[in-house]
C-alpha atoms as a PDB file:
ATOM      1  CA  UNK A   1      -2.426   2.679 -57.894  1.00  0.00           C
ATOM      2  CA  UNK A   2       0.398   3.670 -55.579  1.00  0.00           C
ATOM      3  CA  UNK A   3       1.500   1.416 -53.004  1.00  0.00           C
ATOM      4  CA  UNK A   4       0.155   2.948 -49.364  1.00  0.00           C
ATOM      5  CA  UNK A   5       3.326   1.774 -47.855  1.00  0.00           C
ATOM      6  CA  UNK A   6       6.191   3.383 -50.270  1.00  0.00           C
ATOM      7  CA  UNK A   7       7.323   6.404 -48.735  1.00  0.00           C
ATOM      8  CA  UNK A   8       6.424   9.321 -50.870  1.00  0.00           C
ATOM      9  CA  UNK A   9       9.018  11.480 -49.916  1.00  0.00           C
ATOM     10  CA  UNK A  10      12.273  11.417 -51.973  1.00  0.00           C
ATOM     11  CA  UNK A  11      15.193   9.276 -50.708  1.00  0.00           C
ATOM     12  CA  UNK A  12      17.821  11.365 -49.160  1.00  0.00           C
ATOM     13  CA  UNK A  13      19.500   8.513 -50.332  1.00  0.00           C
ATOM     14  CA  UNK A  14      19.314   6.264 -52.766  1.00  0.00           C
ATOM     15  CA  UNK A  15      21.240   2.704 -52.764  1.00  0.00           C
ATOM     16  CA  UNK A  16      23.050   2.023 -55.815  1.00  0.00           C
ATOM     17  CA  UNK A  17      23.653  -1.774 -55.294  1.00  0.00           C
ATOM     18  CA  UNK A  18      21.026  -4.197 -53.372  1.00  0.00           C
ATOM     19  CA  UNK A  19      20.185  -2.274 -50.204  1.00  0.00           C
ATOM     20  CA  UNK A  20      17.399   0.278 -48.797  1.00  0.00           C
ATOM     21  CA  UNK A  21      17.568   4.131 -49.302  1.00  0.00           C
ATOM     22  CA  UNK A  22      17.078   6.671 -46.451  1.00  0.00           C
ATOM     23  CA  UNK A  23      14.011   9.043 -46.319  1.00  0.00           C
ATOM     24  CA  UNK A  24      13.256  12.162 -45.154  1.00  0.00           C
ATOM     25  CA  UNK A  25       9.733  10.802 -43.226  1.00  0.00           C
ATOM     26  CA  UNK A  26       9.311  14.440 -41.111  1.00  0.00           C
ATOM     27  CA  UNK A  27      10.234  13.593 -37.473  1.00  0.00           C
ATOM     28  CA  UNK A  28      10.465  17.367 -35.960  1.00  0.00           C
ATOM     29  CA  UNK A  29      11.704  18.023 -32.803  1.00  0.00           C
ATOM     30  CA  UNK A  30       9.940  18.879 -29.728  1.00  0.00           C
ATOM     31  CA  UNK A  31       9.138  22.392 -28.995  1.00  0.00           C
ATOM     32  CA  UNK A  32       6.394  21.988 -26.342  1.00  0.00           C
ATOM     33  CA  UNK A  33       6.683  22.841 -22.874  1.00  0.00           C
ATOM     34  CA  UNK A  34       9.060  20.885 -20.190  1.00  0.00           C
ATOM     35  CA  UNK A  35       7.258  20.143 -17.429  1.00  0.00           C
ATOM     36  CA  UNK A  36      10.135  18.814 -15.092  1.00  0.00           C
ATOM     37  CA  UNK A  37      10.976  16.246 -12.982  1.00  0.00           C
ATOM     38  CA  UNK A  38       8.061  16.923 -10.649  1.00  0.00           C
ATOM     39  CA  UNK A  39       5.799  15.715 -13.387  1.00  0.00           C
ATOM     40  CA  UNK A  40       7.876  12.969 -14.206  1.00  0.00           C
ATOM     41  CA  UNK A  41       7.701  11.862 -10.389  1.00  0.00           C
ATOM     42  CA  UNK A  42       3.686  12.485 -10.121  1.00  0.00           C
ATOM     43  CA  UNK A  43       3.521  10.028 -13.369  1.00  0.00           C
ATOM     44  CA  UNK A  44       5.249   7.442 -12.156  1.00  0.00           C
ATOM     45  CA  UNK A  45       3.111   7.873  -8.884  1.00  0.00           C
ATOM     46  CA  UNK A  46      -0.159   7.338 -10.405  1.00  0.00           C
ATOM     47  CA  UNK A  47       1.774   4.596 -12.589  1.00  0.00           C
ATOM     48  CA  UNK A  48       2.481   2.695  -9.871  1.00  0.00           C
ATOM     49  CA  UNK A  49      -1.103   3.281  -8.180  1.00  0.00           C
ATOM     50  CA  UNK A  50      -2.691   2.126 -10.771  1.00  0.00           C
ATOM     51  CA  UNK A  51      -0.187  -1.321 -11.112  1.00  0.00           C
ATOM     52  CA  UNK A  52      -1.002  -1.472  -7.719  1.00  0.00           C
ATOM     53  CA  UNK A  53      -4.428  -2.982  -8.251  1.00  0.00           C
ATOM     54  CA  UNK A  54      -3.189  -4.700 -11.559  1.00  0.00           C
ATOM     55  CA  UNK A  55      -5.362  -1.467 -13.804  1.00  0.00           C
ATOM     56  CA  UNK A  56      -3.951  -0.953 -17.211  1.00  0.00           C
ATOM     57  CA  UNK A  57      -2.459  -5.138 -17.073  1.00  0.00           C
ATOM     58  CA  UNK A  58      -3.521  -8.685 -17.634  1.00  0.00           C
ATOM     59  CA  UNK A  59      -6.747  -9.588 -16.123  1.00  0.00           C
ATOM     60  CA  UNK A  60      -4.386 -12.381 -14.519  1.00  0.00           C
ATOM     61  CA  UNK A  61      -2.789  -9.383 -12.818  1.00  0.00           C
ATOM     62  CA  UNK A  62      -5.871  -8.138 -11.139  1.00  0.00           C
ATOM     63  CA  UNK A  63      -6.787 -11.499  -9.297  1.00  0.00           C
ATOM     64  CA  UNK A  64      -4.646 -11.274  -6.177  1.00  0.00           C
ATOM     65  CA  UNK A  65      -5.160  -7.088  -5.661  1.00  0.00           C
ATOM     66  CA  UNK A  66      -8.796  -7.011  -6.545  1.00  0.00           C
ATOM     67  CA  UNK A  67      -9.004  -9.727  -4.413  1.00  0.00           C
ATOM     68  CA  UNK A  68      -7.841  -8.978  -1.471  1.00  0.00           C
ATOM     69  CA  UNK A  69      -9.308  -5.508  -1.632  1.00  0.00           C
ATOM     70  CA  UNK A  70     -12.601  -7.214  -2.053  1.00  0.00           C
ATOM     71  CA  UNK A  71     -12.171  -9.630   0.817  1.00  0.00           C
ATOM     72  CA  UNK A  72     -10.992  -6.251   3.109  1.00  0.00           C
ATOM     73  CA  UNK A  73     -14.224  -4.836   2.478  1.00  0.00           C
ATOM     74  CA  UNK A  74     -16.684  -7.669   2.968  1.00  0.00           C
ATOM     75  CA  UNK A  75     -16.631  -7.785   6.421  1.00  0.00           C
ATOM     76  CA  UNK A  76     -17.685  -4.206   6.163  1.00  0.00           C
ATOM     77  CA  UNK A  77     -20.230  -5.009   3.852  1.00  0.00           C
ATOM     78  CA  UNK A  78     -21.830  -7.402   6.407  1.00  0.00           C
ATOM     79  CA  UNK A  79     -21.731  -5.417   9.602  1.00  0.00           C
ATOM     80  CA  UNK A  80     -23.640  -2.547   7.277  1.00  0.00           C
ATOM     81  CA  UNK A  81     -25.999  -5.400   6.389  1.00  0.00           C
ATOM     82  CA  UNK A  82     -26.867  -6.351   9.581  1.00  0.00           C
ATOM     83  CA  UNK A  83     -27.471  -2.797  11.118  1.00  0.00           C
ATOM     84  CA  UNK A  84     -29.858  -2.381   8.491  1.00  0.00           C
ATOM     85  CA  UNK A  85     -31.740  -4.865   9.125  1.00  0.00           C
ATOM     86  CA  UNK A  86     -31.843  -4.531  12.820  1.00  0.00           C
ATOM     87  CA  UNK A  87     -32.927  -1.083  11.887  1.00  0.00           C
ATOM     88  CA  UNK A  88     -35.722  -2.791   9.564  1.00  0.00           C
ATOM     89  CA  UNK A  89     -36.841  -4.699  12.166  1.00  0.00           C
ATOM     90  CA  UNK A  90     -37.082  -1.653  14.736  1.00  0.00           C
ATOM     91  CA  UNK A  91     -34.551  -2.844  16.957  1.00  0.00           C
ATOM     92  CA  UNK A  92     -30.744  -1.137  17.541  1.00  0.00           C
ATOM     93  CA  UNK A  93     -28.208  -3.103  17.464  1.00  0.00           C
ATOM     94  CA  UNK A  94     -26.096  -2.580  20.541  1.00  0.00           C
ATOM     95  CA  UNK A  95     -22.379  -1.164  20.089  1.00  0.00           C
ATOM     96  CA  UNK A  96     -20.750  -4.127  21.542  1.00  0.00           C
ATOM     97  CA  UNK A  97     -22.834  -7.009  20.333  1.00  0.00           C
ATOM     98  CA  UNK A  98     -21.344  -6.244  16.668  1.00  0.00           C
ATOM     99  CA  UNK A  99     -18.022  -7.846  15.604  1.00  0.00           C
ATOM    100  CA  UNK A 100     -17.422  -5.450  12.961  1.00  0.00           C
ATOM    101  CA  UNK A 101     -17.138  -2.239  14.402  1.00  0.00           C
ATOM    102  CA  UNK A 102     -13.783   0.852  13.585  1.00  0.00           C
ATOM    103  CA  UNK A 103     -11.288  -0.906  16.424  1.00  0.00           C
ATOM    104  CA  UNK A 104     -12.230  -4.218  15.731  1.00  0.00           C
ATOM    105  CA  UNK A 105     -11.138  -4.088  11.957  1.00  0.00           C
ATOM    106  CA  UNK A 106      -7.709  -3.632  12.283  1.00  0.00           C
ATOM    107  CA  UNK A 107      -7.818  -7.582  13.502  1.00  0.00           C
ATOM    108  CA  UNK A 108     -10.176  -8.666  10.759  1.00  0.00           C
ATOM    109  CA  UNK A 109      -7.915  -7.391   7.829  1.00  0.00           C
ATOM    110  CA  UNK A 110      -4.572  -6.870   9.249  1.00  0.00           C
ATOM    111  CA  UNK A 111      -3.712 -10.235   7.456  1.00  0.00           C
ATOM    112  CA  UNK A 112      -5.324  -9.252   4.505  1.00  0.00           C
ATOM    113  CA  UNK A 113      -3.630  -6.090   4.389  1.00  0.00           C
ATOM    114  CA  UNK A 114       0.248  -7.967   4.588  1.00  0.00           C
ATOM    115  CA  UNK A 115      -0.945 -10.682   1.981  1.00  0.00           C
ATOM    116  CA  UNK A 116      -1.385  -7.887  -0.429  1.00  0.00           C
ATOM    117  CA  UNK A 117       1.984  -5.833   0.516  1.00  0.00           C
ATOM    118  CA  UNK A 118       3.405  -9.594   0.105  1.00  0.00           C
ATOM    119  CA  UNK A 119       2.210  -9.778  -3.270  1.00  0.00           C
ATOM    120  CA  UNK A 120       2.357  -6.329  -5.085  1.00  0.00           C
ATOM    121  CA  UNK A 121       5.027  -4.461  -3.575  1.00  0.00           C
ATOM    122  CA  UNK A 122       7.623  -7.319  -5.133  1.00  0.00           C
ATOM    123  CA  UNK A 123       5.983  -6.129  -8.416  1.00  0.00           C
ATOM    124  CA  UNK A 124       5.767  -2.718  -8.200  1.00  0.00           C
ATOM    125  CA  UNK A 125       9.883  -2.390  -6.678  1.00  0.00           C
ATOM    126  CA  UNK A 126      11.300  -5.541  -8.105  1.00  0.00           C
ATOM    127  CA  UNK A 127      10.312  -5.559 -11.875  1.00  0.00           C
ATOM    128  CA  UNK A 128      12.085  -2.503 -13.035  1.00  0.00           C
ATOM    129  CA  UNK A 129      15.057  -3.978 -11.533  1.00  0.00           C
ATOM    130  CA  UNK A 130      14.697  -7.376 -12.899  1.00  0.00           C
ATOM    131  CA  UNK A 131      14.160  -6.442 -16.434  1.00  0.00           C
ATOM    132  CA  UNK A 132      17.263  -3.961 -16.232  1.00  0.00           C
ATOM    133  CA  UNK A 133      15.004  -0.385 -17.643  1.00  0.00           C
ATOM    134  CA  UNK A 134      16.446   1.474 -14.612  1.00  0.00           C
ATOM    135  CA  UNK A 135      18.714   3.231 -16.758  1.00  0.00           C
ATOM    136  CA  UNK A 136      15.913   4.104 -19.141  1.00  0.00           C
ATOM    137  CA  UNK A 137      14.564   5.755 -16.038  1.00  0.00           C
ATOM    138  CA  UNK A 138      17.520   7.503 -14.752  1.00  0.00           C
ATOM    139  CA  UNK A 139      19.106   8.774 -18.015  1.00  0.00           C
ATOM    140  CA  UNK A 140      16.152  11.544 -18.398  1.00  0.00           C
ATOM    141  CA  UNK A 141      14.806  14.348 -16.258  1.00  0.00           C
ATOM    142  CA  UNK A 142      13.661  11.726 -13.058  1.00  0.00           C
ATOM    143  CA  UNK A 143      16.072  11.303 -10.386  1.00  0.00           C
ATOM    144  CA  UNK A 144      16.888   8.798  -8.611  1.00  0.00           C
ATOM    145  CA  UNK A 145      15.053   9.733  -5.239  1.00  0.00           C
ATOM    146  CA  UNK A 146      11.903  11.171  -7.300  1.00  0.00           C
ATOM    147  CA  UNK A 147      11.481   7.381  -8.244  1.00  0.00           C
ATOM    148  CA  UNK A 148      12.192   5.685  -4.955  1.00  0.00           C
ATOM    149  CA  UNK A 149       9.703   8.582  -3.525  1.00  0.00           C
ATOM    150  CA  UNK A 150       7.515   8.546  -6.157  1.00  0.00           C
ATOM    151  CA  UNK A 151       7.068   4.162  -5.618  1.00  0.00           C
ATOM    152  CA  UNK A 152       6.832   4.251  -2.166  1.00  0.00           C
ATOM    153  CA  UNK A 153       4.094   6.981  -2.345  1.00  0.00           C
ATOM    154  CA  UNK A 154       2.483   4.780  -4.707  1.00  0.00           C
ATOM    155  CA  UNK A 155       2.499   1.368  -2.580  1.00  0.00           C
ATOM    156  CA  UNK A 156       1.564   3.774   0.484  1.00  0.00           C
ATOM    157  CA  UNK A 157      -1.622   5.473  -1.474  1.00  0.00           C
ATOM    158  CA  UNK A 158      -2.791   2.013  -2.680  1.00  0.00           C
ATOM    159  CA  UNK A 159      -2.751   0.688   0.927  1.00  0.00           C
ATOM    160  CA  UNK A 160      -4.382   3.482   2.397  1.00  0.00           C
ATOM    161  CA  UNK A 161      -7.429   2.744  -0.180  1.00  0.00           C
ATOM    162  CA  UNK A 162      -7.650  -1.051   0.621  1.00  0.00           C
ATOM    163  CA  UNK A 163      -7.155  -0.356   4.838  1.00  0.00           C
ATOM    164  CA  UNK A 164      -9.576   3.046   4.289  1.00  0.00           C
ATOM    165  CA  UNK A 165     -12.621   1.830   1.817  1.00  0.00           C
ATOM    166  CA  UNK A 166     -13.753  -1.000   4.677  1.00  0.00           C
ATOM    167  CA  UNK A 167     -14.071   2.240   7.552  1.00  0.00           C
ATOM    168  CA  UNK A 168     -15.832   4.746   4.921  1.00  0.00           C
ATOM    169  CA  UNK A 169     -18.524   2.099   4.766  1.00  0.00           C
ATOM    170  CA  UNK A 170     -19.194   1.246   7.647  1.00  0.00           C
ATOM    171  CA  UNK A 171     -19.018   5.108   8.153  1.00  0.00           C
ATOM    172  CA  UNK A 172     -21.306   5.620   5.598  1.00  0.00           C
ATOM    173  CA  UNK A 173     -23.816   2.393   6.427  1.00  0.00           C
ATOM    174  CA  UNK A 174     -24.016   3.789  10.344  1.00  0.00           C
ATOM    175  CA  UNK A 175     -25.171   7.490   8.976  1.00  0.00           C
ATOM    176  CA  UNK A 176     -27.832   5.835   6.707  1.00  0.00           C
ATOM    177  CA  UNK A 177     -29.333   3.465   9.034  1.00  0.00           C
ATOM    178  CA  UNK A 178     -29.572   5.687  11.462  1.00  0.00           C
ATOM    179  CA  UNK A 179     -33.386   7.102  12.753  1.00  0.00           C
ATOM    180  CA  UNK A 180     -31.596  10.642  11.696  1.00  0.00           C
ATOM    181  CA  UNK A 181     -28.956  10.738   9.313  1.00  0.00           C
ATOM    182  CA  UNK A 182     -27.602  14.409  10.955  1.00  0.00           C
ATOM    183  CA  UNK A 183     -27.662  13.136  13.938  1.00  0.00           C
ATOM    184  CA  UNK A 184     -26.042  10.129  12.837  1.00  0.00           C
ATOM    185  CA  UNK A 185     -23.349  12.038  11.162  1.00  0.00           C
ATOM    186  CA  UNK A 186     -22.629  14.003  14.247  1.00  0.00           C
ATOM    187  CA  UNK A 187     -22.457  10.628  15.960  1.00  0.00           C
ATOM    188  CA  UNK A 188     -20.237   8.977  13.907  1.00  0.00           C
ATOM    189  CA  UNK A 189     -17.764  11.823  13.019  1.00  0.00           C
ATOM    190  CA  UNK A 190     -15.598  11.060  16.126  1.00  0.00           C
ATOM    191  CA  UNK A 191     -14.449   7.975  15.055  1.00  0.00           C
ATOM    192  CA  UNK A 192     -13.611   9.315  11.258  1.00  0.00           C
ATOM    193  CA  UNK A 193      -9.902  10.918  13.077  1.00  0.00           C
ATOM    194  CA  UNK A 194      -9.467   7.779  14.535  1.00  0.00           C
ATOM    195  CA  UNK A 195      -9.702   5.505  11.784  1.00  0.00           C
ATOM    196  CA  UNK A 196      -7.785   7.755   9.319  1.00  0.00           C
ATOM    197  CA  UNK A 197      -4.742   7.852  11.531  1.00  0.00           C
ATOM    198  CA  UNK A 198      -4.792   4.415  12.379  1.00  0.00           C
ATOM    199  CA  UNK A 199      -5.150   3.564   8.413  1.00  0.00           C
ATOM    200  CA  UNK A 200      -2.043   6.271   7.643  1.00  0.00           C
ATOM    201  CA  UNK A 201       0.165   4.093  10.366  1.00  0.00           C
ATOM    202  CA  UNK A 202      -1.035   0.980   8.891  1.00  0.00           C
ATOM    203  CA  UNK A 203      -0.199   1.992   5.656  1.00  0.00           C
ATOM    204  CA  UNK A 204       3.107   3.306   6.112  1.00  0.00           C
ATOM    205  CA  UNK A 205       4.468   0.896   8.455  1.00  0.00           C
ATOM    206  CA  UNK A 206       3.185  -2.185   6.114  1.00  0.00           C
ATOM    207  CA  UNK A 207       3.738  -0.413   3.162  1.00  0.00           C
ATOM    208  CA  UNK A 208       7.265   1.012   3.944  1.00  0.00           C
ATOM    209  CA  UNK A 209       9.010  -2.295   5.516  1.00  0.00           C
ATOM    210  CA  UNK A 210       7.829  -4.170   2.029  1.00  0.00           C
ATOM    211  CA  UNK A 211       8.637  -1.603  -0.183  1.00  0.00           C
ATOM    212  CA  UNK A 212      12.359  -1.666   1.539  1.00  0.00           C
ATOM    213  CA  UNK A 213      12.497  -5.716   1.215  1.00  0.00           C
ATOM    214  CA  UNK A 214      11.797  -5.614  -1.996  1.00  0.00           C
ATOM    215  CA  UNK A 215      13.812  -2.926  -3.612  1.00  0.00           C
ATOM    216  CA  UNK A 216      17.113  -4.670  -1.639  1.00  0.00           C
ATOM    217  CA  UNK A 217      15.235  -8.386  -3.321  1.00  0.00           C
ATOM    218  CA  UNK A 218      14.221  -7.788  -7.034  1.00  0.00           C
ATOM    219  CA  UNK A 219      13.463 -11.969  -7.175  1.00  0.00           C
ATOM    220  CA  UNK A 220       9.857 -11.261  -6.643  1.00  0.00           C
ATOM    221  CA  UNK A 221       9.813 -15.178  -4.893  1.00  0.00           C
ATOM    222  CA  UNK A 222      12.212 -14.304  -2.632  1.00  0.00           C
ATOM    223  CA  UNK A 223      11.021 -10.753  -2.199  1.00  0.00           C
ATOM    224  CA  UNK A 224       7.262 -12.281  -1.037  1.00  0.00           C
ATOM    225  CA  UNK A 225       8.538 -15.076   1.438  1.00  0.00           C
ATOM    226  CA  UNK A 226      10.701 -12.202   2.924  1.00  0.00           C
ATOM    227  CA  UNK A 227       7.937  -9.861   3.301  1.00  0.00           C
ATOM    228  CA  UNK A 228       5.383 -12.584   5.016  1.00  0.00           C
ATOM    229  CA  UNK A 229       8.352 -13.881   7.414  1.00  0.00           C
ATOM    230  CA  UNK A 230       8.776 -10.496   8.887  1.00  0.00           C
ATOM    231  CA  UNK A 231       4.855  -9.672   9.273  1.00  0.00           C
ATOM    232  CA  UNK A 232       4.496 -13.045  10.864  1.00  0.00           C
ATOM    233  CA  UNK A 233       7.592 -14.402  12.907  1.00  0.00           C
ATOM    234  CA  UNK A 234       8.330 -11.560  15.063  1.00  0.00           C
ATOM    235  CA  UNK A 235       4.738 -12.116  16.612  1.00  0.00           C
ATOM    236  CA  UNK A 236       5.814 -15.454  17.342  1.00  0.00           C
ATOM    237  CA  UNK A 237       9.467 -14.275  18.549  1.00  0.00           C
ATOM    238  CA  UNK A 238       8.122 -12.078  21.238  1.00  0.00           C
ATOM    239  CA  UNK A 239       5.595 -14.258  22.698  1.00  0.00           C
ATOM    240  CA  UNK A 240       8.163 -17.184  23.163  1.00  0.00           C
ATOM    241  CA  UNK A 241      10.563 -14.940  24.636  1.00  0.00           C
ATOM    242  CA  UNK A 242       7.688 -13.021  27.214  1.00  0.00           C
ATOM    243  CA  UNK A 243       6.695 -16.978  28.546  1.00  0.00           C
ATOM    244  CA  UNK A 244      10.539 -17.740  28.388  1.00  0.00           C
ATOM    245  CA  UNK A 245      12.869 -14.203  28.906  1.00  0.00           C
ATOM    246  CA  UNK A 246      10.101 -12.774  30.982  1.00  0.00           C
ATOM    247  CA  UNK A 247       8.790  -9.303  29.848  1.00  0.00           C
ATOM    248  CA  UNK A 248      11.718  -7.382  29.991  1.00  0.00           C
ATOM    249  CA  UNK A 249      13.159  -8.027  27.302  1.00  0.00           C
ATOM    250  CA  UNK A 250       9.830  -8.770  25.224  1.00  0.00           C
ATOM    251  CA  UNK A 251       9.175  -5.049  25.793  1.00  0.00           C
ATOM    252  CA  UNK A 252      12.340  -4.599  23.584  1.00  0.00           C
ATOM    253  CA  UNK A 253      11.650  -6.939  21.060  1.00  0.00           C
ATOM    254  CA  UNK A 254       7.805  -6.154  20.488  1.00  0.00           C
ATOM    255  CA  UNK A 255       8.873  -2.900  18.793  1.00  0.00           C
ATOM    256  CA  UNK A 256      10.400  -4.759  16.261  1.00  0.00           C
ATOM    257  CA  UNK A 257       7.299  -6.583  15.851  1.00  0.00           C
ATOM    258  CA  UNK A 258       4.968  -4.334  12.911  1.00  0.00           C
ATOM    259  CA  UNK A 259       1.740  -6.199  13.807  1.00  0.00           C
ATOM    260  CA  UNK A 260       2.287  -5.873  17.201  1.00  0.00           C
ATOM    261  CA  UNK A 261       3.263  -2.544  17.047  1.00  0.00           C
ATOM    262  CA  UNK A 262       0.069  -1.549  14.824  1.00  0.00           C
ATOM    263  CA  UNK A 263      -2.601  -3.628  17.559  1.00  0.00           C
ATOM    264  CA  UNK A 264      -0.838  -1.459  20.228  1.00  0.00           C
ATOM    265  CA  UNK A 265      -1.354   1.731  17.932  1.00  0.00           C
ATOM    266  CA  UNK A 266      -4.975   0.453  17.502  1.00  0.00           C
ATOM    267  CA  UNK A 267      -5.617   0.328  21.053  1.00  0.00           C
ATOM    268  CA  UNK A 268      -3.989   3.391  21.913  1.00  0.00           C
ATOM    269  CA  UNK A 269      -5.972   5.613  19.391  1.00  0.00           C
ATOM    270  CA  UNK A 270      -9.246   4.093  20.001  1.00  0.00           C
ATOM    271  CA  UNK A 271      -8.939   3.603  23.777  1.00  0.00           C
ATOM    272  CA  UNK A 272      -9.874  -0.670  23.116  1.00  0.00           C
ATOM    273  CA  UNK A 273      -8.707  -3.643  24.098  1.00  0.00           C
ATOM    274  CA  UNK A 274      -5.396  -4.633  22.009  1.00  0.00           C
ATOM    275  CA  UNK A 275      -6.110  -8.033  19.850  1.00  0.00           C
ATOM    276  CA  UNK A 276      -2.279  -8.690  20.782  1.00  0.00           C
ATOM    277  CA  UNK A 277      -2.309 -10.538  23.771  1.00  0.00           C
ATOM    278  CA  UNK A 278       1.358 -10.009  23.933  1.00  0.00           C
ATOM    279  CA  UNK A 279       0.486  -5.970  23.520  1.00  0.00           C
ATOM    280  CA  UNK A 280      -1.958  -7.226  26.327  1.00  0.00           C
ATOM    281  CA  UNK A 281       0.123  -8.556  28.526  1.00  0.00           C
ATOM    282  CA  UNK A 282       3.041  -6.131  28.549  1.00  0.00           C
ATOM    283  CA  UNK A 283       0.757  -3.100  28.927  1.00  0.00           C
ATOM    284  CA  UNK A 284       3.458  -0.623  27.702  1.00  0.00           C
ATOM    285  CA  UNK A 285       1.868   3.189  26.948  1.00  0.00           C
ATOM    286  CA  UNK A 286       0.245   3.463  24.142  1.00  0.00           C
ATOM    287  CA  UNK A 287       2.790   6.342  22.435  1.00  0.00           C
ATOM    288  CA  UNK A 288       5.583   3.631  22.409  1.00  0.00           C
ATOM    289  CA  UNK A 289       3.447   2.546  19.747  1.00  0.00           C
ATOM    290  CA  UNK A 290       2.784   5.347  17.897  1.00  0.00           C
ATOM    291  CA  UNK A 291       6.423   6.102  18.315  1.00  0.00           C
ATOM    292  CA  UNK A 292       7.657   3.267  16.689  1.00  0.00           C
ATOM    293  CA  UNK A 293       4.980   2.935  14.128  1.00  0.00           C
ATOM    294  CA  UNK A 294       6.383   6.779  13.562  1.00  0.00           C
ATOM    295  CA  UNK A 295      10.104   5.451  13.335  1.00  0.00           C
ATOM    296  CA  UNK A 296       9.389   2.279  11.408  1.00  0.00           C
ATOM    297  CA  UNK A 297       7.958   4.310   8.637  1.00  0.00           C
ATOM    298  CA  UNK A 298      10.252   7.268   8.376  1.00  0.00           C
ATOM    299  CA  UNK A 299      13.535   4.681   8.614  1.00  0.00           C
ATOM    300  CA  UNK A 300      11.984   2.308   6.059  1.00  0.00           C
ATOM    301  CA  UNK A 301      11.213   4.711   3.682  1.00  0.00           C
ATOM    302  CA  UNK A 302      14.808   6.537   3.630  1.00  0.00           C
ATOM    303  CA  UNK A 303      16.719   3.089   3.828  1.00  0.00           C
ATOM    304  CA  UNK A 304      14.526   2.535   0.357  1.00  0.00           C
ATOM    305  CA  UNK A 305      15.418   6.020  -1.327  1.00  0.00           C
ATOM    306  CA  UNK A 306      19.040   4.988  -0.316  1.00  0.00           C
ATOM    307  CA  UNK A 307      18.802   2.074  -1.844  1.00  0.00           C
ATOM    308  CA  UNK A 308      17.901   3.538  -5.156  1.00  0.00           C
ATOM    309  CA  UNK A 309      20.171   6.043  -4.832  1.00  0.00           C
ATOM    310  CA  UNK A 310      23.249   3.631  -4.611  1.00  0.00           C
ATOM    311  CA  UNK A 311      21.930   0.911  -6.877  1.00  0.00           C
ATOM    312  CA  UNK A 312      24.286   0.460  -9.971  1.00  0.00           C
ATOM    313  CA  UNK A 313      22.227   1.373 -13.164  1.00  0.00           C
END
């Protein structure tokens, strides 16, 4: 019986001496179409969406992103709970009385929301770099910026999902608990603008300031401790300096604060109360906000392409 593994082709050639011959085994070339560099971009994209919630890796990869997705949405989860059985019951829960309502969110998984930049954006901008398969990237048809774009867009789209999926279901729960759904629907539709543009600033302000900390810190320790420090100590910063500097010069510094920068976009698009009480307190108009949520997003996500277009590879 022949041997499945000899090659049955004949040797090209054939070692006199102890050695190994070389076969013909049939590799052809590829004839197929090209598809470009926009392909290659929209690839890496859903790549990097996917590695964003740990899909297609360990199961120990999945822990902290399926986590803290799932902890983003149970809040949402109870508020639907409760309006349905208040509506059970025959009684309507009144708008206020409700914790978990489209401005109040923003507070309940703000943290949530930089604990999960803090932990996958490291991974998703980091890794390539630490493991040196840049130039594996860069020597075909992707360029440099279509992978710096194509990352960011990734971290940014897997954001959006986490900070969005909480605010469809409480969209969703109000319709269905309501005495009407179409009138419920027509009720709730106002708010779905709202929360979808507060969710895109979110998202791009979190998303781009990590994504730029840790493509200029592949050490994915250093990379997270980075990320947390500036999501939490600018906060801090400005309220020491308001009680110290007076507000002056805390109406400076806040814009360099993200969270304080998205509770004063949250305010401003939903007409609430900011959870900031530095935003609070300084009472600055509510485009300032939306400004520099604007400019923290756009700046972030060039200084990153920059970096990637400069890195040595």
């Amino acid at each position: 019986m022949t041997d499945p593994t000899t090659p049955t082709s004949r040797p090209l050639y054939a070692a006199s001496g102890p050695g190994g011959s070389i076969y013909d085994l049939g590799y052809q070339g590829y004839d197929g179409p090209r598809l470009g560099h926009r392909s290659a971009a929209a690839a890496l994209f859903r790549h990097t969406l996917r590695s964003a919630f740990g899909l297609g890796r360990s199961a120990r990869s999945k822990i902290a992103p399926m986590g803290l997705a799932g902890l983003a949405i149970f809040p949402a989860l109870i508020g639907v709970g409760i309006a349905a059985l208040m509506a059970q019951a025959g009684r309507a829960l009144p708008e206020d009385a409700s914790p978990v309502r489209y401005e109040t969110y923003m507070g309940l998984a703000a943290t949530l929301l930089m604990l999960f930049c803090a932990a996958q954006a490291p991974e998703l901008f980091g890794r390539d770099q630490r493991y040196a398969v840049l130039p594996l990237y860069f020597s075909r048809v992707l360029t440099r910026a279509d992978y710096a774009v194509a990352k960011i867009a990734g971290l940014l789209a897997a954001l959006l999902i986490v900070d969005l999926a909480p605010q469809v279901i409480l969209f969703a729960g109000r319709v269905f608990v309501a005495t009407d759904p179409l009138s419920g629907i027509t009720t709730e539709a106002g708010a779905v603008p709202k929360f979808v543009l507060q969710g895109i600033l979110v998202a791009g302000l979190l998303g781009g300031i990590a994504g730029l900390i840790a493509a200029y810190t592949p050490r994915r320790l250093y990379a997270t401790a980075a990320i947390i420090a500036v999501f939490i100590v600018p906060p801090i910063v400005v309220a020491l300096i308001q009680g110290l500097a007076g507000d002056d010069l805390a109406r400076i510094l806040i814009l360099f604060s993200p969270s304080d920068i998205l509770s004063g976009t949250n305010a401003a698009i939903f007409g609430s109360l900011p959870d900031s009480p530095a935003v609070a307190a300084l009472d600055l108009p509510g485009y300032v906000y939306v400004a520099a949520a604007v400019i923290g997003t756009v700046g972030s996500i060039a200084l990153t392409v920059r970096r990637y277009l400069r890195i040595p590879a």
